[in-house]
Each structure stands twice: as C-alpha cells, then as structure tokens.
C-alpha atoms as a PDB file:
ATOM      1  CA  UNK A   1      24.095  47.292 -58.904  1.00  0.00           C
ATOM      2  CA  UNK A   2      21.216  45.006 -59.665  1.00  0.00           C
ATOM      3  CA  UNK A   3      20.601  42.141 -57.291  1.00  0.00           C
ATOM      4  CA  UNK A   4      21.884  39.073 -58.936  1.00  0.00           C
ATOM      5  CA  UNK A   5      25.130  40.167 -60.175  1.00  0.00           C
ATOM      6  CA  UNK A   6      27.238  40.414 -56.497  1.00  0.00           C
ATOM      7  CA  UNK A   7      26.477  36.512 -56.792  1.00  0.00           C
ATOM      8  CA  UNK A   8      28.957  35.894 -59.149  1.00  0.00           C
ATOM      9  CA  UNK A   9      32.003  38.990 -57.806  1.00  0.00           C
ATOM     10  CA  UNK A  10      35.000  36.630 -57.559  1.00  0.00           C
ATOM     11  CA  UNK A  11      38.077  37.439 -55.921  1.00  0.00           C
ATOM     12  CA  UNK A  12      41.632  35.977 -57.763  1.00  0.00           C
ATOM     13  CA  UNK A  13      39.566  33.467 -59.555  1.00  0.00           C
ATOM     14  CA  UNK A  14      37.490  31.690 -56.112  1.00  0.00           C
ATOM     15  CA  UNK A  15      34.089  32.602 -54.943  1.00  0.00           C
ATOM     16  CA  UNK A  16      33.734  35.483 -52.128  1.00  0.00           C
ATOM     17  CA  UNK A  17      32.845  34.267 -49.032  1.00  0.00           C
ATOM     18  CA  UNK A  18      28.691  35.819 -48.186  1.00  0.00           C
ATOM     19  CA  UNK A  19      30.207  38.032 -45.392  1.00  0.00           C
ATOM     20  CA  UNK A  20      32.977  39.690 -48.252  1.00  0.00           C
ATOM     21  CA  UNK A  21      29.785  40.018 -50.727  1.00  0.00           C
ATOM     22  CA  UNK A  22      27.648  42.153 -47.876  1.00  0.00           C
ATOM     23  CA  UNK A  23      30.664  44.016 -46.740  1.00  0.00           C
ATOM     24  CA  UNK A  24      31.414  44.799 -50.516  1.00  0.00           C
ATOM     25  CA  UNK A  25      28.152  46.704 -51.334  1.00  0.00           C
ATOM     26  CA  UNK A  26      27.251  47.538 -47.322  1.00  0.00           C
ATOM     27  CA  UNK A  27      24.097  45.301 -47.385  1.00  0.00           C
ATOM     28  CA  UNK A  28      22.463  47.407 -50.087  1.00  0.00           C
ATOM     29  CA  UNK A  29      21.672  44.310 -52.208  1.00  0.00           C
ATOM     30  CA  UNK A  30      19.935  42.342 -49.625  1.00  0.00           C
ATOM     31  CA  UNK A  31      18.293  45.417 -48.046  1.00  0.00           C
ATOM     32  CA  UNK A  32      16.665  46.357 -51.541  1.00  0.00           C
ATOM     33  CA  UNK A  33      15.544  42.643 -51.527  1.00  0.00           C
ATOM     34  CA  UNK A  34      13.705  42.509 -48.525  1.00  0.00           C
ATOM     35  CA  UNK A  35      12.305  45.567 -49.328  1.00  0.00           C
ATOM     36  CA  UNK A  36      10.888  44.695 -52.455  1.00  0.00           C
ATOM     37  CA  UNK A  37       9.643  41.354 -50.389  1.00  0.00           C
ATOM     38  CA  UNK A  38       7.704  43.735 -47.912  1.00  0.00           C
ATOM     39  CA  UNK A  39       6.353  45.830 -50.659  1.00  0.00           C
ATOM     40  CA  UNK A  40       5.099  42.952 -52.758  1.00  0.00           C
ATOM     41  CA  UNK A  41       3.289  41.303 -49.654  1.00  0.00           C
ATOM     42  CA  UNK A  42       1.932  44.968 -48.536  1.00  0.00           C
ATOM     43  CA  UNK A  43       0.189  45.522 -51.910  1.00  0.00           C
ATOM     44  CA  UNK A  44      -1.264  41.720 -52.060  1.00  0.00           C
ATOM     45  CA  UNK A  45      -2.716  42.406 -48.663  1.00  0.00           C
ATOM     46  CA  UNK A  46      -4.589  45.866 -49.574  1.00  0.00           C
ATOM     47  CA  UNK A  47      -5.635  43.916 -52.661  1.00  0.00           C
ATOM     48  CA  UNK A  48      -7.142  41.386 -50.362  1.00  0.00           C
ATOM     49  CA  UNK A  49     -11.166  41.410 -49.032  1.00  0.00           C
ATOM     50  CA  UNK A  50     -12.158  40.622 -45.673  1.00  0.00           C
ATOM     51  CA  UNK A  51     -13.884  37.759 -44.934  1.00  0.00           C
ATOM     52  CA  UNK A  52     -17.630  38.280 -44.500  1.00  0.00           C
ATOM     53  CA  UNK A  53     -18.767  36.726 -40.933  1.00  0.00           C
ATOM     54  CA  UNK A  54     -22.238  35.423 -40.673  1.00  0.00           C
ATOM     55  CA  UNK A  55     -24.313  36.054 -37.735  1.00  0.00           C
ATOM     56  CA  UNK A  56     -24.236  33.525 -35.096  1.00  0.00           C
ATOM     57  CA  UNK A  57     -27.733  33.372 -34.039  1.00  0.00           C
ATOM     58  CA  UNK A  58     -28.765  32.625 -37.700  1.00  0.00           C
ATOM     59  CA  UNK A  59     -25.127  31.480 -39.376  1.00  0.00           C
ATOM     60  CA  UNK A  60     -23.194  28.542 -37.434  1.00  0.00           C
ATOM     61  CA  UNK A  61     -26.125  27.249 -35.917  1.00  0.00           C
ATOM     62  CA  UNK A  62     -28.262  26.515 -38.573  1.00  0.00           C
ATOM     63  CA  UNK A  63     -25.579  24.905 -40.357  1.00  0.00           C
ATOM     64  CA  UNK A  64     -24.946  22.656 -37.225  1.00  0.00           C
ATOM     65  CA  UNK A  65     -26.784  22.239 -34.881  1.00  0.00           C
ATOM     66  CA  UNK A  66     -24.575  19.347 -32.943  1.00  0.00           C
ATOM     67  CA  UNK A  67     -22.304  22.831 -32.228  1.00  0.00           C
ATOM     68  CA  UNK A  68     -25.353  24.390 -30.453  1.00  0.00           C
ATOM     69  CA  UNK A  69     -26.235  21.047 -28.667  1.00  0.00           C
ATOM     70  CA  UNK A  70     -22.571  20.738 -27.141  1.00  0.00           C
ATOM     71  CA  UNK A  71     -22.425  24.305 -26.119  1.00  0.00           C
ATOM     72  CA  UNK A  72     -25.522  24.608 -24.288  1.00  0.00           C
ATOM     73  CA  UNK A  73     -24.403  21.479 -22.559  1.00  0.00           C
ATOM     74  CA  UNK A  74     -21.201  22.700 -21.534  1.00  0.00           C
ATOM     75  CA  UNK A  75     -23.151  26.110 -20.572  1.00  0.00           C
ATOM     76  CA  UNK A  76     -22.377  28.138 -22.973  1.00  0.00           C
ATOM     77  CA  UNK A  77     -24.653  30.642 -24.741  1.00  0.00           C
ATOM     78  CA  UNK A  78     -23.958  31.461 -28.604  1.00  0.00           C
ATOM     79  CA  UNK A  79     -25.429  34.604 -28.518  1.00  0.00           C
ATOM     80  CA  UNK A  80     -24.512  35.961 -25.126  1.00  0.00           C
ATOM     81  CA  UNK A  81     -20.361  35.770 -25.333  1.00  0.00           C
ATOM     82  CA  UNK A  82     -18.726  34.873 -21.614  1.00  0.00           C
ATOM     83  CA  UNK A  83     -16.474  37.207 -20.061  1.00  0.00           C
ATOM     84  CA  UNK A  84     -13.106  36.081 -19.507  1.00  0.00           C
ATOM     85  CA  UNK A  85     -13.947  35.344 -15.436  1.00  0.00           C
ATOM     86  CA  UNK A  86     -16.808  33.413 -16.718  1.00  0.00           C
ATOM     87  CA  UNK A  87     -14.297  31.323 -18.711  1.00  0.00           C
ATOM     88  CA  UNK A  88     -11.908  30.623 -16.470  1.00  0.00           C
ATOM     89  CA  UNK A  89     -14.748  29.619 -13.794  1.00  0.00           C
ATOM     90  CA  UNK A  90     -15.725  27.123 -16.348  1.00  0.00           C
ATOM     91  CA  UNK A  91     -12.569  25.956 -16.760  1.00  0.00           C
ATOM     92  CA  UNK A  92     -11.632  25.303 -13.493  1.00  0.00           C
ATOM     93  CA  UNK A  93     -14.843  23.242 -12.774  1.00  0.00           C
ATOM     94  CA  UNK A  94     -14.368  20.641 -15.638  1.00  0.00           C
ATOM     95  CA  UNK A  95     -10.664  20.527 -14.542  1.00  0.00           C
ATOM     96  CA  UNK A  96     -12.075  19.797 -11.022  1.00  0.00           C
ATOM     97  CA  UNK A  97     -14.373  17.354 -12.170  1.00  0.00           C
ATOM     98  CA  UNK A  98     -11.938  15.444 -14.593  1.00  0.00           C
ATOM     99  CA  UNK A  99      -9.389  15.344 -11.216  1.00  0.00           C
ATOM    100  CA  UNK A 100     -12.066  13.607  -8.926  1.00  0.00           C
ATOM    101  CA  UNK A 101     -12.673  10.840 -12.389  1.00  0.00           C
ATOM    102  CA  UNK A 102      -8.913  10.520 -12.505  1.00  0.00           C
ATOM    103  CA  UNK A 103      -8.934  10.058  -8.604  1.00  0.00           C
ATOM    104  CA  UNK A 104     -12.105   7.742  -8.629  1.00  0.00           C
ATOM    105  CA  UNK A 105     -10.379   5.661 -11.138  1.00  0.00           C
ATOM    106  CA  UNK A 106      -7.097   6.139  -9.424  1.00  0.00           C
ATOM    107  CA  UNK A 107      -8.406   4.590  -6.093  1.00  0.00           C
ATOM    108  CA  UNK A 108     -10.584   1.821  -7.957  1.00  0.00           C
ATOM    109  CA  UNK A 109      -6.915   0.696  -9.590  1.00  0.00           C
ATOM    110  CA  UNK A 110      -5.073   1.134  -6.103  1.00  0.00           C
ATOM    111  CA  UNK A 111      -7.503  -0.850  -4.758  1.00  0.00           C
ATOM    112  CA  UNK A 112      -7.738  -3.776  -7.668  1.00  0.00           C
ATOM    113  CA  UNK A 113      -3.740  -3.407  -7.011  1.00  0.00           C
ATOM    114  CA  UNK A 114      -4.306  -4.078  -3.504  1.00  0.00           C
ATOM    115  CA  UNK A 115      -6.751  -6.926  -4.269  1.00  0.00           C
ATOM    116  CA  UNK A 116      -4.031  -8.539  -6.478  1.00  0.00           C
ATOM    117  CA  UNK A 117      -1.152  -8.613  -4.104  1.00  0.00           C
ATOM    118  CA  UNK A 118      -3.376 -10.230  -1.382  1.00  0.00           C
ATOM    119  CA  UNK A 119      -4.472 -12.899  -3.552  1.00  0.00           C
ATOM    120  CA  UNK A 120      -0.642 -13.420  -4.636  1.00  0.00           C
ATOM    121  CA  UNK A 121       0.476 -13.168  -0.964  1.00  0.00           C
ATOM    122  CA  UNK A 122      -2.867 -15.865  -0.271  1.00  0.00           C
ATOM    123  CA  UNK A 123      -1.774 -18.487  -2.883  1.00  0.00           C
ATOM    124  CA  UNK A 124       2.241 -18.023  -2.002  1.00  0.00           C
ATOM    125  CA  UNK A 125       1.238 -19.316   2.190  1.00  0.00           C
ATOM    126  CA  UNK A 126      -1.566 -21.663   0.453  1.00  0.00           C
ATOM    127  CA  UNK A 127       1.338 -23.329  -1.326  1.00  0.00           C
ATOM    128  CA  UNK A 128       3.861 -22.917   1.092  1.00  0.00           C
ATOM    129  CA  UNK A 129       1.797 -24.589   3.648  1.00  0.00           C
ATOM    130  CA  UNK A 130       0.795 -27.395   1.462  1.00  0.00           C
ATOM    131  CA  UNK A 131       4.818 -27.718   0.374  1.00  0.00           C
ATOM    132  CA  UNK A 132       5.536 -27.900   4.326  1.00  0.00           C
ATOM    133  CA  UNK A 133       2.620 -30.396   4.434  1.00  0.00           C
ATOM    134  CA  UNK A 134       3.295 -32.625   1.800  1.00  0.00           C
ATOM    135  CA  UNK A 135       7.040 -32.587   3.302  1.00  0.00           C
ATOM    136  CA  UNK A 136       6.220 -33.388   7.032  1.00  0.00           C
ATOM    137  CA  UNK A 137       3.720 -36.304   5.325  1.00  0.00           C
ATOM    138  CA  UNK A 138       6.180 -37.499   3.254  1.00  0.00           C
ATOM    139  CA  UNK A 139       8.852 -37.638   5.922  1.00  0.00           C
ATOM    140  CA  UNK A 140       6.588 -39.428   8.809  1.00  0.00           C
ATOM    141  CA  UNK A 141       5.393 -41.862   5.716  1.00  0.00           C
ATOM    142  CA  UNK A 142       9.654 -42.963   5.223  1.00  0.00           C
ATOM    143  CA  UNK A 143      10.065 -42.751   9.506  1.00  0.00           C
ATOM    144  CA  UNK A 144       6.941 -45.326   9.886  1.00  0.00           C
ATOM    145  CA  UNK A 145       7.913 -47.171   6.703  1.00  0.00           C
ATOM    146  CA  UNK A 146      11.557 -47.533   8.089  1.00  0.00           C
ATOM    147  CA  UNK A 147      10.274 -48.084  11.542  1.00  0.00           C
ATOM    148  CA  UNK A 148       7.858 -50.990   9.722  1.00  0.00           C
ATOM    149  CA  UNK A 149      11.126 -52.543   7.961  1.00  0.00           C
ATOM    150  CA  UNK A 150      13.130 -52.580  11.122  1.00  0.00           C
ATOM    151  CA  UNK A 151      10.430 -54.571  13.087  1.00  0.00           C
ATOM    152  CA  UNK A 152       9.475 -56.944  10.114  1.00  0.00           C
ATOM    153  CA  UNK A 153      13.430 -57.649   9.713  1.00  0.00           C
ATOM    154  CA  UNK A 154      13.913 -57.594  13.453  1.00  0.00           C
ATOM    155  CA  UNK A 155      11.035 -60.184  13.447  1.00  0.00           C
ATOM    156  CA  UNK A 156      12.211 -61.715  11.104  1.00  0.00           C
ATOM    157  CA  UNK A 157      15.186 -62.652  12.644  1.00  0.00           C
ATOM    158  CA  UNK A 158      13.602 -63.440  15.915  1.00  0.00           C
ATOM    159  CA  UNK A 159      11.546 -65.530  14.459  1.00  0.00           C
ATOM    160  CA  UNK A 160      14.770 -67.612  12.620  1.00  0.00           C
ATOM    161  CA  UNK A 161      16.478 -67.568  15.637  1.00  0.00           C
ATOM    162  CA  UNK A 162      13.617 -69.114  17.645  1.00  0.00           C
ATOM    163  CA  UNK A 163      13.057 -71.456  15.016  1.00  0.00           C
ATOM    164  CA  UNK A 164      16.777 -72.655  14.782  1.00  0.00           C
ATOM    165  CA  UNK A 165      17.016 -72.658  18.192  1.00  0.00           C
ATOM    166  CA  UNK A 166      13.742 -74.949  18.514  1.00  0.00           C
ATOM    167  CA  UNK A 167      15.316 -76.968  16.033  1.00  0.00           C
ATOM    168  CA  UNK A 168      18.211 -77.266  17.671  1.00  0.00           C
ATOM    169  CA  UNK A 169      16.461 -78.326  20.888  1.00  0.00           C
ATOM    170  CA  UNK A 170      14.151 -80.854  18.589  1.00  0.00           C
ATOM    171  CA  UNK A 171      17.418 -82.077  17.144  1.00  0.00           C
ATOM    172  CA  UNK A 172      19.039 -82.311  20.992  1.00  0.00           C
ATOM    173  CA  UNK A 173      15.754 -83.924  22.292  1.00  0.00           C
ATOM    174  CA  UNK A 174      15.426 -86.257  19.645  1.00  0.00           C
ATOM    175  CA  UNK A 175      19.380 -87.273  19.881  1.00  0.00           C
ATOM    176  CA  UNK A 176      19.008 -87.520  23.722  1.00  0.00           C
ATOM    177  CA  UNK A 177      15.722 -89.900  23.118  1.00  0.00           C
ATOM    178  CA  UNK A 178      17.689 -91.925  20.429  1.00  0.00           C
ATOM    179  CA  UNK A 179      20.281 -92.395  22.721  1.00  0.00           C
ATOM    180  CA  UNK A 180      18.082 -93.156  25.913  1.00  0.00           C
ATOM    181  CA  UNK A 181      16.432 -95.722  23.483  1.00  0.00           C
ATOM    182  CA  UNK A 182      19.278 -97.478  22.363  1.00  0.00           C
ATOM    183  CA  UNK A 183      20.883 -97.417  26.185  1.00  0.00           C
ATOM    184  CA  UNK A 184      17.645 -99.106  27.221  1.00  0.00           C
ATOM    185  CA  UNK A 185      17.500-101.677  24.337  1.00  0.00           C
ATOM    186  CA  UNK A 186      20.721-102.298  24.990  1.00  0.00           C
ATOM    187  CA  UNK A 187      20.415-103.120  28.498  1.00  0.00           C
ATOM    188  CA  UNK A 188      17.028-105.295  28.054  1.00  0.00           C
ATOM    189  CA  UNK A 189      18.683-107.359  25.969  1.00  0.00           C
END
C-alpha cells in the first residue's frame, strides 16, 4: 500500500481515527516512512566533506590575535591543550576570586547600609529632640506669658482699687474739710 493512500481509508462515510489507521496496516506505513527518512539523511551525510581544521599555532591566531591576548591572560596556552585537572583548577580560582569581589562589594554595601540607617536613626532623635524642644519652649513661653497677664491684670486691679479707694478717702477728706469749714464759718459769724 503506498504511503498516502491509508490517509483517506474511511469507515461508514467518517474519517478513521490515527490509532484505527496504524492498527489497520500494523504500522507498516509509518515504519516505511521513517525508514525512508533515515535513509535519505544517511546518504546526505556520506555525501557530505569534513570540515578542514587549520592549525592553531598558525590558523586562529593569526586571524585574531585579541583570542591569543585573552588566553594567555587567563593562562592558557594555544598550543599546549590543558588537561581536564588543569581546567577545573582554573576554574575554581576565578570562581574564588569572583566570590571574594562579590563579598568585597557585599560588605562595602552592608556597610553603606549600615551608614544609612545611622544617619536616619541621627536625624529621627535630631528632630525629635528639637520637636520636644520647641514644645517645652513653647509651653514655658504661654506659662510666663499667662503668669505676665495675671500680674498685669492683678495690678491692674490693685492699682483701681487703690486709686478708688484714695479717691474715696480724697472725696471723705475733702467732705469732712467742707463740713469743718462751714461748722467754723458758721460759728464765727
């Protein structure tokens, strides 16, 4: 049975289900499929030609030499390949060294952290003391005020009292002295 023709096997008029189409033929159809698949692939491969590698000496280093420049910094010879130990060493230094940076920069933000909530915790007493300050100042300036008004009015009244009462003597005195005055012109007469 060629491949494309189980596609269209209907059963009373509807469309098998895939599973019914498979069972029908026992997978033949999609085994000879793949295996036509595999074949086609296998023969491209055969057809294809290895890539030619260049030497490395001569090759990737001439073309850049930024390549060599980084390797030989990190250690690493282009000519001479590392074992696998070698590697690994390697590896665990730089990840050594790029943990203390990461600590080093850890502790210089802990400690700008630190810094920060000092200077927060400074300026939050700074203003609560001058708040407390400005309080106790303001409520001493109303006592002495208060205690100002109650002696002025208390003055005040001292003062009106002394003066009605001086005027009521002046008033008495001059009444009595009328009235001695008149008794004695009366009686010269």
């Amino acid at each position: 049975m060629p491949i494309g023709d189980w596609l269209w096997q209907t059963k009373a008029g509807r469309h098998m289900r895939t599973n019914q189409l498979h069972l029908q033929d026992s997978h033949r159809a999609s085994t000879t499929l793949f295996t036509l698949w595999f074949e086609a692939m296998k023969a491209m491969a055969g057809k294809r030609v290895s890539p030619v590698r260049p030497q490395l000496s001569g090759g990737v280093g001439a073309k850049n030499a930024n390549h060599l420049a980084v390797l030989a910094e990190n250690g690493i010879n282009y000519d001479r390949p590392m074992s696998p130990v070698q590697v690994a060493t390697l590896r665990a230094e730089r990840i050594a060294r790029e943990k203390k940076n990461v600590a080093a920069a850890g502790t210089a933000n802990v400690c700008r952290q630190q810094r920060d909530y000092y200077l927060r915790t400074c300026r939050q007493q700074r203003d609560y003391y001058l708040r407390t300050c400005r309080q106790q100042r303001d409520y001493y300036l109303r006592t002495c005020r208060q205690q100002r008004d109650y002696y002025l009015c208390t003055c005040r009244q001292q003062r009106d009292y002394y003066l009605r009462t001086c005027s009521i003597v002046i008033t008495y005195s001059c009444t009595v002295i009328t009235y001695i005055a008149l008794r004695l012109s009366i009686q010269r007469r």
